[in-house]
Structures are given as structure tokens and as C-alpha cells.
Protein backbone atom coordinates (compact mmCIF):
# COMPACT_ATOMS: atom_id res chain seq x y z
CA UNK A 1 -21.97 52.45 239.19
CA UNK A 2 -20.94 50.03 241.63
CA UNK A 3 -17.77 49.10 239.91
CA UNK A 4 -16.46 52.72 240.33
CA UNK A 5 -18.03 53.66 243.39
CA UNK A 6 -16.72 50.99 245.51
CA UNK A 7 -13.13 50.43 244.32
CA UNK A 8 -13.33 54.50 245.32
CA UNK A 9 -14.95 53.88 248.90
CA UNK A 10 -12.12 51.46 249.03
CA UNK A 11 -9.24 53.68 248.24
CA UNK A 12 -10.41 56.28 250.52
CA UNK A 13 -10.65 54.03 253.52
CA UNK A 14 -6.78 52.70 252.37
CA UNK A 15 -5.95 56.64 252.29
CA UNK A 16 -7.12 57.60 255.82
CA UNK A 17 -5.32 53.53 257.48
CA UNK A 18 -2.18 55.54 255.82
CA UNK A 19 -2.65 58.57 256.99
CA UNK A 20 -3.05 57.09 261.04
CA UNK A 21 -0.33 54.82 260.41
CA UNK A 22 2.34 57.65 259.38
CA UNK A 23 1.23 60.34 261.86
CA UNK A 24 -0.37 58.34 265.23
CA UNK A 25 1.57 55.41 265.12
CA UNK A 26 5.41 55.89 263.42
CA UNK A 27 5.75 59.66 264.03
CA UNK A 28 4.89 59.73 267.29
CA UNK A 29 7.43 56.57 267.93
CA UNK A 30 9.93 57.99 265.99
CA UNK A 31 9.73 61.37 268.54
CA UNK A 32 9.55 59.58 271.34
CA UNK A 33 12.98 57.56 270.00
CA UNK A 34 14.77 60.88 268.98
CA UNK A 35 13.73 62.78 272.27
CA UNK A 36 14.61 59.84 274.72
CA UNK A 37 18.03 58.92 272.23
CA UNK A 38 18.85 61.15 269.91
CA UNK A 39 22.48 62.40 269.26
CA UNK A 40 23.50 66.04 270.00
CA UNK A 41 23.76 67.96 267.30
CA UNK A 42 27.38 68.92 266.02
CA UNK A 43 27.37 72.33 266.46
CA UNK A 44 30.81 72.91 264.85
CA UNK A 45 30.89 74.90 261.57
CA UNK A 46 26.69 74.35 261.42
CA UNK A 47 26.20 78.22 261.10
CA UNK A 48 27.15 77.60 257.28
CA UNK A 49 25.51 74.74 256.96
CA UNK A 50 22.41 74.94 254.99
CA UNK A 51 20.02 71.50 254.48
CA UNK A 52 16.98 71.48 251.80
CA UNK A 53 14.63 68.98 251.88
CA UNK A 54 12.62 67.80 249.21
CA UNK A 55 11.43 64.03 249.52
CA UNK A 56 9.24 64.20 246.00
CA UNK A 57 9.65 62.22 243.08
CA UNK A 58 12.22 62.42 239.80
CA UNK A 59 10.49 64.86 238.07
CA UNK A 60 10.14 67.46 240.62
CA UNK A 61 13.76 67.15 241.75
CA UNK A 62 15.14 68.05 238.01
CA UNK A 63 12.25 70.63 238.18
CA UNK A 64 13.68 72.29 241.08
CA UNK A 65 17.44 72.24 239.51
CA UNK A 66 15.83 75.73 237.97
CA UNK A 67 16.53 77.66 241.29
CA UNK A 68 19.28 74.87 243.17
CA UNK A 69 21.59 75.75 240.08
CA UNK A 70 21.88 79.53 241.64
CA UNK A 71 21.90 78.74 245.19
CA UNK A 72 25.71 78.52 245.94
CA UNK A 73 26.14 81.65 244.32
CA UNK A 74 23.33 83.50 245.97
CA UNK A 75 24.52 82.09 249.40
CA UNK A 76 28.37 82.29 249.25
CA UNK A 77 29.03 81.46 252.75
CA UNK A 78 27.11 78.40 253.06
CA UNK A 79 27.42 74.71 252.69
CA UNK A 80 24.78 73.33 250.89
CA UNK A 81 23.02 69.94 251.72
CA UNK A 82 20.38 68.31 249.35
CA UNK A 83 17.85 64.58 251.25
CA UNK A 84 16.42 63.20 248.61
CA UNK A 85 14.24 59.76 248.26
CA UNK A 86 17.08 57.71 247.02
CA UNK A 87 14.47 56.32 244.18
CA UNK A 88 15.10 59.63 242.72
CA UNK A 89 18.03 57.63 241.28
CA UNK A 90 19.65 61.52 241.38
CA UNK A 91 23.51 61.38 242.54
CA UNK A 92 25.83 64.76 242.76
CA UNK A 93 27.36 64.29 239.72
CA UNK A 94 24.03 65.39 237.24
CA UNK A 95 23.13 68.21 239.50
CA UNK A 96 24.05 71.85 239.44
CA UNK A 97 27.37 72.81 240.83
CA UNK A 98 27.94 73.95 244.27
CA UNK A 99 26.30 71.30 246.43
CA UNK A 100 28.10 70.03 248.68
CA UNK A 101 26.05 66.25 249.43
CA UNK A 102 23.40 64.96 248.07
CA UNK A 103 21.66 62.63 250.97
CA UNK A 104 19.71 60.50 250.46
CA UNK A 105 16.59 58.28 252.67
CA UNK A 106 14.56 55.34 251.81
CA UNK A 107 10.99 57.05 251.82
CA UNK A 108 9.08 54.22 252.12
CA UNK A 109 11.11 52.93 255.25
CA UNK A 110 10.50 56.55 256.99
CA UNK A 111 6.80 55.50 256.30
CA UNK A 112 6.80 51.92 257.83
CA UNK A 113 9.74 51.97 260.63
CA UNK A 114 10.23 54.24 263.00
CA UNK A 115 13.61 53.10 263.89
CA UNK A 116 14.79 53.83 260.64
CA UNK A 117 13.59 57.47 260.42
CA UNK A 118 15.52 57.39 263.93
CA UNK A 119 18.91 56.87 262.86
CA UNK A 120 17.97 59.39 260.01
CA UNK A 121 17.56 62.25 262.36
CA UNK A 122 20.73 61.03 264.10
CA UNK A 123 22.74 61.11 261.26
CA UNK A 124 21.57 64.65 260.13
CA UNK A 125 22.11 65.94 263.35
CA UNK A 126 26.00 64.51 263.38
CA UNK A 127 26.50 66.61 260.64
CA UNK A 128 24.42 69.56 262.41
CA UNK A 129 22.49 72.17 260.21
CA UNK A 130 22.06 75.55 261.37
CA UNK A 131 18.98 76.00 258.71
CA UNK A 132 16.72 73.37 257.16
CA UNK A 133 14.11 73.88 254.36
CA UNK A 134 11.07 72.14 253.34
CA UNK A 135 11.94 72.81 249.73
CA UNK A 136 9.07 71.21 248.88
CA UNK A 137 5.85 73.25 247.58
CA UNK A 138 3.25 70.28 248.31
CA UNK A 139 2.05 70.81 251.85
CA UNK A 140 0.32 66.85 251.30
CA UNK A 141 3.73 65.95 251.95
CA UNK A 142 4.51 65.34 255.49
CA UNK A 143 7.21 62.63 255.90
CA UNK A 144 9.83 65.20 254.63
CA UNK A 145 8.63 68.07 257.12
CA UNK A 146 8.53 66.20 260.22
CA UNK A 147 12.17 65.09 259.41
CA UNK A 148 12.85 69.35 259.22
CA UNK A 149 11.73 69.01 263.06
CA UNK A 150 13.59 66.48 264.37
CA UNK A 151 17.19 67.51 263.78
CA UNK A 152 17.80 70.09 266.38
CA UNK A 153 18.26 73.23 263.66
CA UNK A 154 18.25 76.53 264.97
CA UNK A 155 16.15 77.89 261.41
CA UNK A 156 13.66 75.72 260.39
CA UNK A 157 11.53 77.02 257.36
CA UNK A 158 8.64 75.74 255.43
CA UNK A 159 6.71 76.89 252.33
CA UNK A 160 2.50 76.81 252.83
CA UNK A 161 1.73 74.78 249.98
CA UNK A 162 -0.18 74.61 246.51
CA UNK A 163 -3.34 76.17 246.33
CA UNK A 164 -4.71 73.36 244.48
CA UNK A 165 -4.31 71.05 247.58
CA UNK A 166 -6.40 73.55 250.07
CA UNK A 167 -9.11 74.32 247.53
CA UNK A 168 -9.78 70.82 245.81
CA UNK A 169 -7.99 68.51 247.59
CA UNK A 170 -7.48 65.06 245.96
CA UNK A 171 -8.77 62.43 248.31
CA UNK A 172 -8.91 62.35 252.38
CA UNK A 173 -5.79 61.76 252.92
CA UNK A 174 -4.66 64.57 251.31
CA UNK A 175 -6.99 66.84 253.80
CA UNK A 176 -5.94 65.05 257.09
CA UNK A 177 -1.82 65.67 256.01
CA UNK A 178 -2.71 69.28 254.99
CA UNK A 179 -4.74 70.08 258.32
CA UNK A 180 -1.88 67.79 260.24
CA UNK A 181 0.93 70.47 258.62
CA UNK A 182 -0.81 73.39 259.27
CA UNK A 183 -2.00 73.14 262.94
CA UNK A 184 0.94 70.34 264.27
CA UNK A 185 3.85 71.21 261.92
CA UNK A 186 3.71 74.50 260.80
CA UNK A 187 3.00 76.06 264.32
CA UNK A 188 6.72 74.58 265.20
CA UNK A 189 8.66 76.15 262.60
CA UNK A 190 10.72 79.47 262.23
CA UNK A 191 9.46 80.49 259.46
CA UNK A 192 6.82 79.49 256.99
CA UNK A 193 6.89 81.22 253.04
CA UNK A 194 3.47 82.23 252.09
CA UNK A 195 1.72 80.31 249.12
CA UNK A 196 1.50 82.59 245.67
CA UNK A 197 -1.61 80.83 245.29
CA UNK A 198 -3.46 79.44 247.96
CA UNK A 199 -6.28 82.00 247.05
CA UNK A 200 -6.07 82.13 243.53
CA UNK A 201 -8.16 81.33 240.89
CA UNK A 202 -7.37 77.95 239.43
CA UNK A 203 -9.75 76.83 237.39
CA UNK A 204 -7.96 77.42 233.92
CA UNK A 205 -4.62 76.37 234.65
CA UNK A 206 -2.10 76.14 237.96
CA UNK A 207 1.30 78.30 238.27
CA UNK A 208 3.95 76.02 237.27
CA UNK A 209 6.03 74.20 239.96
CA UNK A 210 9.32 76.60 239.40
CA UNK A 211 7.35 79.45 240.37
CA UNK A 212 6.54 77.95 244.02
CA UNK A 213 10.50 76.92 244.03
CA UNK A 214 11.24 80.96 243.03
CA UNK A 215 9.21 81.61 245.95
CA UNK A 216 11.40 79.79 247.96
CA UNK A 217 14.56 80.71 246.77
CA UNK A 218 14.05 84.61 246.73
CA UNK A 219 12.48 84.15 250.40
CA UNK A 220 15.91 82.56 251.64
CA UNK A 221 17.98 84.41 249.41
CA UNK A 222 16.38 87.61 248.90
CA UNK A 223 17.60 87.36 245.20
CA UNK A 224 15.47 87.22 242.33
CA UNK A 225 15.90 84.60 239.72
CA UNK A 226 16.19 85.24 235.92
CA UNK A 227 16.88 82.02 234.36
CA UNK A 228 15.03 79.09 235.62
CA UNK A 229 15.67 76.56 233.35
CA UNK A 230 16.17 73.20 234.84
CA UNK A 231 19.80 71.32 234.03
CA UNK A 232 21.16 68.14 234.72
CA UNK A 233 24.50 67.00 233.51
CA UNK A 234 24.88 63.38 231.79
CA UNK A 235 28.03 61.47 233.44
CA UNK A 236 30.55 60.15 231.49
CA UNK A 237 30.42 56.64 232.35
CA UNK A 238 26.75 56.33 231.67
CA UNK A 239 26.93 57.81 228.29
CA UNK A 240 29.65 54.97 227.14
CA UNK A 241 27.62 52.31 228.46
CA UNK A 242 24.15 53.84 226.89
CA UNK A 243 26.80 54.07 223.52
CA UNK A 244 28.11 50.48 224.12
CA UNK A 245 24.27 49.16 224.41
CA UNK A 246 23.45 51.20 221.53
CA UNK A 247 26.54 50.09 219.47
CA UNK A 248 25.68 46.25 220.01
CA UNK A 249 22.04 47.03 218.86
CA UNK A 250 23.38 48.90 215.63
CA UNK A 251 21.64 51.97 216.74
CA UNK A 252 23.44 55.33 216.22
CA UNK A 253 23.67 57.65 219.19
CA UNK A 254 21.04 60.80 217.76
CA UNK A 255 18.97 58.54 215.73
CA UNK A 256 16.40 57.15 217.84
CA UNK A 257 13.13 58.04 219.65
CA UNK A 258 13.52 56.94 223.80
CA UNK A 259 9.74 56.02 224.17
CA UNK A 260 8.57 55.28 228.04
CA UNK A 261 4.50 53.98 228.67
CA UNK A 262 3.96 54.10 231.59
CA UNK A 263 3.21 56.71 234.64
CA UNK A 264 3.04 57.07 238.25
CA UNK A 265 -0.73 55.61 238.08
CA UNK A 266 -2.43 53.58 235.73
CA UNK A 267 -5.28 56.06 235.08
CA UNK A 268 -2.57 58.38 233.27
CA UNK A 269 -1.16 55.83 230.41
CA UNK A 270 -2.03 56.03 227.29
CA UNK A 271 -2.88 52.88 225.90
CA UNK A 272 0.25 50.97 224.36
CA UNK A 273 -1.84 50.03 221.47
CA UNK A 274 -2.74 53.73 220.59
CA UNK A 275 1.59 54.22 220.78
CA UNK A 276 1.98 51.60 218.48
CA UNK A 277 -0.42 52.99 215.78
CA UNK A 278 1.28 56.63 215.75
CA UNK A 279 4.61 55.06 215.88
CA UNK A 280 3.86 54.18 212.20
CA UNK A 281 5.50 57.18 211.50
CA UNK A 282 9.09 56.29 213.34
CA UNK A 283 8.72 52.99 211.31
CA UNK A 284 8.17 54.98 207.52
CA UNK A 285 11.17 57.20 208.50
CA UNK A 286 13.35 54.13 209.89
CA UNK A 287 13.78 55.63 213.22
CA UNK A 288 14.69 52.75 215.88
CA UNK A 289 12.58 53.16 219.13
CA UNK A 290 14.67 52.48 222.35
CA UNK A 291 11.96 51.97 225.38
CA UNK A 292 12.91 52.51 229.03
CA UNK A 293 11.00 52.24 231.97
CA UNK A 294 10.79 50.43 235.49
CA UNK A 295 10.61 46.20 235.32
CA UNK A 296 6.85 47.17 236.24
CA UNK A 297 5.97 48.61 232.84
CA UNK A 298 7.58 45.70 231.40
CA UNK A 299 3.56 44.25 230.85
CA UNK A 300 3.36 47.56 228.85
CA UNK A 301 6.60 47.33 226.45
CA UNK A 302 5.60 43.72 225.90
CA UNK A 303 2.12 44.92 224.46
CA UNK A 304 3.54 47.40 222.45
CA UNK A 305 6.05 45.10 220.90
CA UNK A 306 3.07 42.92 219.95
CA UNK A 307 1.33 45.26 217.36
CA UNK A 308 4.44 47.28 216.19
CA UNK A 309 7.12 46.17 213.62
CA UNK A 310 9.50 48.71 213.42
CA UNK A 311 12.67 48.57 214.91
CA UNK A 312 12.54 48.30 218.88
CA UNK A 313 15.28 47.75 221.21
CA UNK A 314 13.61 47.13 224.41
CA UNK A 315 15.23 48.30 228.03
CA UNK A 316 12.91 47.97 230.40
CA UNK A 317 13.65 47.28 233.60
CA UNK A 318 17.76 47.61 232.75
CA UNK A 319 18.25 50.79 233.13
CA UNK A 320 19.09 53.43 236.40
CA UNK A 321 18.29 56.85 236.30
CA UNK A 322 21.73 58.00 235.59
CA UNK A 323 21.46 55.86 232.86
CA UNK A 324 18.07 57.27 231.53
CA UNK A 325 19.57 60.83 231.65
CA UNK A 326 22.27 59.44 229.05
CA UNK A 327 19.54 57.76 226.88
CA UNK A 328 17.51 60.66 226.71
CA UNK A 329 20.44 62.89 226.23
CA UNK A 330 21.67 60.59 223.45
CA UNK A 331 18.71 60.57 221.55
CA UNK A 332 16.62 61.73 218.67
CA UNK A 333 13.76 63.05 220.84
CA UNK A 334 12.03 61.53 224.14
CA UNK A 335 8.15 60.63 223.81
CA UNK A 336 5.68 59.41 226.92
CA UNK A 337 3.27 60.43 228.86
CA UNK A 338 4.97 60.16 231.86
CA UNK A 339 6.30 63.92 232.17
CA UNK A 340 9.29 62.53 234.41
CA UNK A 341 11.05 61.80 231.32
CA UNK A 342 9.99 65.23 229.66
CA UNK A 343 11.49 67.11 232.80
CA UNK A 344 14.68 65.37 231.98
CA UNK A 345 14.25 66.32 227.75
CA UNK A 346 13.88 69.79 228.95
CA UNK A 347 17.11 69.85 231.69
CA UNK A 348 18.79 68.30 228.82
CA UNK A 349 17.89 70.92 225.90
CA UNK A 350 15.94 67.65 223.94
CA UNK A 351 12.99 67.54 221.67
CA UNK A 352 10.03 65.77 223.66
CA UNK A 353 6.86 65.12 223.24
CA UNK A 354 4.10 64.34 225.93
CA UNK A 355 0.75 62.94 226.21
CA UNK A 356 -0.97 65.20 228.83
CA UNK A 357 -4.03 64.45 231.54
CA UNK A 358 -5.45 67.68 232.58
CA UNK A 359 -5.51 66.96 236.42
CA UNK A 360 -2.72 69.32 237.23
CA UNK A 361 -2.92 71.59 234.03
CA UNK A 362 -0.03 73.62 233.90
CA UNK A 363 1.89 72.36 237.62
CA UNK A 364 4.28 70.38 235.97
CA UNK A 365 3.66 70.86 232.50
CA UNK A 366 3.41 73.58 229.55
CA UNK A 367 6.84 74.69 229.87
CA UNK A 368 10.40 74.18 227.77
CA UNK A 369 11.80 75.13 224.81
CA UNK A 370 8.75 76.04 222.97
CA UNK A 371 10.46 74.71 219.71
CA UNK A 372 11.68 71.55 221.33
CA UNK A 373 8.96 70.32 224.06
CA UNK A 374 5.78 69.74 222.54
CA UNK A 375 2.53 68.91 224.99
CA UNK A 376 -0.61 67.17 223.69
CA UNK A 377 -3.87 67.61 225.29
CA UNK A 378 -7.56 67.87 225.22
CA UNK A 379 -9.26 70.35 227.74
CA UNK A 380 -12.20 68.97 229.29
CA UNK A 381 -14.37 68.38 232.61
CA UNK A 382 -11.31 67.11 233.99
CA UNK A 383 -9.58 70.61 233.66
CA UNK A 384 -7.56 71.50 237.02
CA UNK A 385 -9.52 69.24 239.35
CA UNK A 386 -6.34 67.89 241.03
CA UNK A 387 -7.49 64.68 239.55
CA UNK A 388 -10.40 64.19 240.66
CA UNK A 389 -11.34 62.70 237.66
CA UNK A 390 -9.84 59.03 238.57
CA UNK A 391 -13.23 58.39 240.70
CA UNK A 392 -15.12 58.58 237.41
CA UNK A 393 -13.40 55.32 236.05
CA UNK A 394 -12.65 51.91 237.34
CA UNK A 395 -9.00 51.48 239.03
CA UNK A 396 -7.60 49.80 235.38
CA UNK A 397 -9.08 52.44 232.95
CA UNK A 398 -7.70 56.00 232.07
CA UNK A 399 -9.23 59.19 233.11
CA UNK A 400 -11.37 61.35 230.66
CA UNK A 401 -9.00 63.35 230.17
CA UNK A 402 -6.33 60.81 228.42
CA UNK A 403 -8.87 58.58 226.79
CA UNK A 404 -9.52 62.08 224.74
CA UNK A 405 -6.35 62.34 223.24
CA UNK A 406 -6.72 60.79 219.74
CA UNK A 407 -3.79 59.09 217.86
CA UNK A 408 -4.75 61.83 214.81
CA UNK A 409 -3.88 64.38 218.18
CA UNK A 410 -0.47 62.62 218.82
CA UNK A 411 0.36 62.14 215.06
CA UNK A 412 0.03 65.90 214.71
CA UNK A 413 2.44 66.92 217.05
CA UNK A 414 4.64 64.26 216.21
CA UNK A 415 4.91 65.67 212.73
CA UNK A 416 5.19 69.28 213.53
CA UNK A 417 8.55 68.45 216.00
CA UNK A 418 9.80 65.97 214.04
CA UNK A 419 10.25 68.76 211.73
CA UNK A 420 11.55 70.93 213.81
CA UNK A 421 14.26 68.55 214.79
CA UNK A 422 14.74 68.51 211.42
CA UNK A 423 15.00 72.38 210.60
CA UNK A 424 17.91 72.21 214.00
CA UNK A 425 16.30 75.41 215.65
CA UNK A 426 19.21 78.11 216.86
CA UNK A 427 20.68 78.52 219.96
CA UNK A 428 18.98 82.32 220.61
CA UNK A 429 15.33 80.28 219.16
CA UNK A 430 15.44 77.96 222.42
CA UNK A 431 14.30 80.58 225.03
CA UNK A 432 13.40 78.90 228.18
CA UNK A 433 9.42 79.58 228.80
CA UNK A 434 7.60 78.51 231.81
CA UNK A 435 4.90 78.68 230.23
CA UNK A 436 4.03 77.30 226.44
């Protein structure tokens, strides 16, 4: 008991020292700064100039390429400005047409100086923004929306949040920056988008991510969207080098599986070990395995190298995000349970397959191609519970909810789309679904 219970205590206490850091110390520095020397704003040619925000992590950038891919044409007259956390890795050149700059901030140097988060706010307001958007559906995220404030924008608009996050939030910290929005931030904007589900039921499964971003987009636009696929575009230079690589591991562009281990948190991976065993199959059909991931998961890669003996040309660690896009766009199919990669299979029109946790059922998962993106899962206790789950294990194991998938699961499902791939589905048998 004690070995969960504590690290937990622990964590908590770390949450909230966050939490009072961010908001009482470096927010309330950084307004101070900005008040007593920030820059007036430019105001010429800001009434078409339109900034979205969205300070969130790979996955839910490419996510939100569903709706940013219609925006310029929905909103002829503007100028359209993407800030981004520049670990998104995500440059102009992969996203939709019709942005004008993509900006990008060092998050976690808007979290520990306020100086920095300073000359932010100045440079935004150089350019000058007549609107600015939270494009962001997590209210838990507040760095991004105090930024939205500080720029001197005649529109400011928000979106209330996931439902999820005001009916089972994950730790304290997520309640204090959920309160903090709602009575400090919120109150100061122009306009705040309600939530589609703040009093929904959720215990069966959550409304995918693209349907908060629809919310957003038909709010500002007052279009409706029909397509909401997400898209990225590989660039050329990438896709040589990713060939050149490829070419001096005699490993033909189309052949091979892109395999990533780890997550966001070690109580989502799947066990290396458990990879290895169904990647028995790769090794009877001779498919090379190409594995990518940060230098962090490099413990991981080395552990599945260890027990399997097919072919494995190992990346991690090597590799930007622009390149990723090319490997994953260059390959046979993409397989992980991290479902950043998965969101860039399904941008991309690949075959994927992903190892699910249950924590978010549905938010950021169950959708794609239906013949192309395959999900593996067992439902359980840990069904919707925003995660809750990880106080029921120590900090190195994996929740419930992964340690249930079984390699006979994974095997499966890496059968059935294997075949697929095989049988090359049609264009008019790829319908975009947002929900499989």
C-alpha cells in the first residue's frame, strides 16, 4: 500500500508547488513586466489579423489540422497566425495551406521565467492581433490562455473546456488551473465557446478531440465543417534524407514497420518485451522494423533489441519531427502505443496500429480510416476515468488498463491489417470516421 500511496501523496504535493509557481509567482511577474513595459500594440492592418493559440502537444496539433485546413477559406479576409510549443517540432511547410506564420514559444520557459513570457507578449503585440483564440479545448491548460490576455487584442475568445476535466478531474492541479480559468481568466475575455460536454455523460466513452475543435471553428466562423480529417504534408527534403538513411540500411522505402515504445508517461508503455514477442510476425514475413523515438526512450529500443532478431534499424534519438512525418509516411505501417505517432498515420492516409489505455477512451483515439487505423484495447475499471488509474500502481509500472492488453490481443490486430495492407483498400473504402 505504502509504495503506491506515497509516491501519489508525493506527486500531488509536486502538482499543487507547480500550480503556485505558474500562477502566484511567474504570472503575476510577468503582468506586472508587460503592464509597467510592454510595447504598444501595432495597430496597422491588425483588423485582419487573426492569432490561434494552442500550446498542446504533437498529437493534438495534427489533430486540430481537421478544422485549421478550412480556416483560410472560411475567413477570406484574414491573416492567419498559428503559437505553438516549438517541441511540437511542427514548421509551416507540413501544415494546411493558408497560414500565414506558424510561431512558435518555448513552453517550459513561459513556465519558469517570467522575463521570457515578457518579450513573448511583446513580440505578439509588434505584430498586433485584432482577435486571439484559445484554440485549445483543455481548460487545465493555462500558460497558453494567459498569453491570449496579455497582448492588447481587441477579441479575445476562449473555449470552456472538456467535460472530463470538470467532472473527474485528474489530480489537484488540474482543479486549481480549471477553477484559476474560470473565475480569473475567463471573466476577462470577449467571448468564451460553450463546452459540448461539460454535462454529459461520460462514462462509456469521451467525444473525440475534433469535435471540441468543430466547436470552435463553426463558433468563429459560423461555417459548418464536413471533412475533418487531419493532414500534414511530408517536405521534400526530409523524405530524401529518411530515403538516404533507408538506402544505406538496405531498407526499401514501403517495406518496413516504423515502431515507437514509448509515451508521454511511463504508466502508458507497453512493455518492450511484450513488442518483441508479437514482432515475431514482422520477422516470419521479413519486414525490417525502423524504431523512432526521443534519446529518452533510447533505454526502451535498447531492451527491445535485446530479445528480438529480426531486422532492426534503430533511430532513436536521430530523428526531428519533420523527419518522423517522412518515416511514417514512407513506411509499411506505423505501430506504438504512443497515439502521437498514430495522429500522424492518420494525417498521412497510413496503416497504424495502437496499443490503447482506456484513461481518455475515445478523446484522442477510435478514429481514422477504419480499414487503415486499427486500435487495441481492453475495457475495464479504468474506463474514462481521466486516468485516474495511475494511483493504483507504483510510478514505474503500467496502469490496469495496458497491463490487460495481451500479446494474443496485439497479434490479432496485427494480422487482420497486415492483411488489409495487403488487399490495398480503395480510395472511396478510406472514409474518414471520427469514430471507429
Amino acid at each position: 500500500i505504502c509504495l503506491v500511496v506515497w509516491p501519489n501523496v508525493f506527486r500531488q504535493s509536486i502538482s499543487y508547488f507547480k500550480f503556485f509557481v505558474k500562477v502566484r509567482i511567474i504570472y503575476v511577474v510577468r503582468k506586472f513586466l508587460v503592464s509597467l513595459l510592454g510595447v504598444s500594440v501595432n495597430d496597422q492592418g491588425r483588423g485582419k489579423r487573426i492569432l490561434f493559440v494552442n500550446l498542446e502537444g504533437l498529437g493534438d496539433l495534427v489533430v486540430m489540422t481537421g478544422v485549421l485546413k478550412h480556416y483560410a477559406a472560411a475567413l477570406p479576409e484574414s491573416e492567419i497566425y498559428l503559437l505553438v510549443n516549438q517541441s511540437t517540432g511542427l514548421t509551416r511547410e507540413v501544415l494546411p495551406s493558408g497560414i500565414k506564420e506558424v510561431l512558435t514559444t518555448n513552453y517550459r520557459s513561459l513556465v519558469r521565467n517570467p522575463w521570457y513570457g515578457f518579450q513573448l507578449a511583446n513580440r505578439l503585440r509588434r505584430i498586433g492581433f485584432e482577435t486571439v483564440v484559445s484554440h485549445d479545448p483543455s481548460t487545465a491548460e493555462i500558460i497558453g490562455k494567459m498569453i491570449v490576455l496579455e497582448i492588447g487584442a481587441s477579441r479575445t475568445i476562449g473555449y470552456e473546456g472538456l467535460g472530463i476535466q470538470f467532472q473527474k478531474p485528474f489530480d489537484s492541479n488540474m482543479v486549481h488551473n480549471v477553477a484559476f480559468v474560470q473565475k480569473s481568466l475567463f471573466p476577462r475575455y470577449s467571448e468564451v465557446i460553450p463546452s459540448i460536454d461539460r454535462t454529459a455523460d461520460l462514462s462509456n466513452r469521451l467525444p473525440h478531440f475534433l469535435r471540441h475543435y468543430i466547436a470552435i471553428f463553426e463558433y468563429l466562423t459560423k461555417h459548418q465543417v464536413f471533412d475533418s480529417a487531419p493532414v500534414l504534408y511530408p517536405v521534400a527534403t526530409a523524405e530524401e534524407k529518411v530515403k538516404k538513411t533507408l538506402f544505406d540500411a538496405e531498407i526499401e522505402p514501403g517495406s518496413y514497420c516504423l515502431l515507437s515504445l514509448g509515451t508521454t508517461t511511463i504508466h502508458r508503455e507497453w512493455p518492450p518485451e511484450r513488442f518483441a514477442a508479437v514482432a515475431r510476425i514482422l520477422q516470419e514475413k521479413n519486414i525490417p522494423i525502423v524504431i523512432a523515438g526521443s534519446k529518452h526512450q533510447a533505454g526502451l529500443a535498447r531492451a527491445f533489441r535485446q530479445v528480438y532478431r529480426g531486422r532492426v534499424l534503430d533511430l532513436t534519438g536521430e530523428t526531428s519531427v519533420i523527419d518522423l512525418i517522412s518515416l511514417i509516411h514512407l513506411s509499411l505501417f506505423s505501430w506504438s502505443n504512443d497515439t502521437g505517432n498514430t495522429h500522424i498515420a492518420v494525417a498521412l492516409k497510413k496503416p497504424s496500429l495502437s496499443i490503447l489505455g482506456i484513461g481518455h477512451f475515445g478523446m484522442l483515439s477510435l478514429y481514422g480510416y477504419p480499414r487503415l487505423n486499427w486500435w487495441v484495447y481492453v475495457k475495464g475499471s479504468c474506463l474514462c476515468d481521466n486516468w485516474h488509474c495511475i494511483y493504483t500502481v507504483s510510478s514505474s509500472e503500467p496502469t490496469v488498463c495496458i497491463q490487460a492488453v495481451q500479446e494474443e490481443d496485439v497479434k490479432r490486430a496485427l494480422n487482420d491489417l497486415l492483411q488489409n495492407v495487403h488487399d490495398q483498400p480503395k480510395e472511396f473504402e478510406m472514409e474518414f470516421a471520427t469514430e471507429i
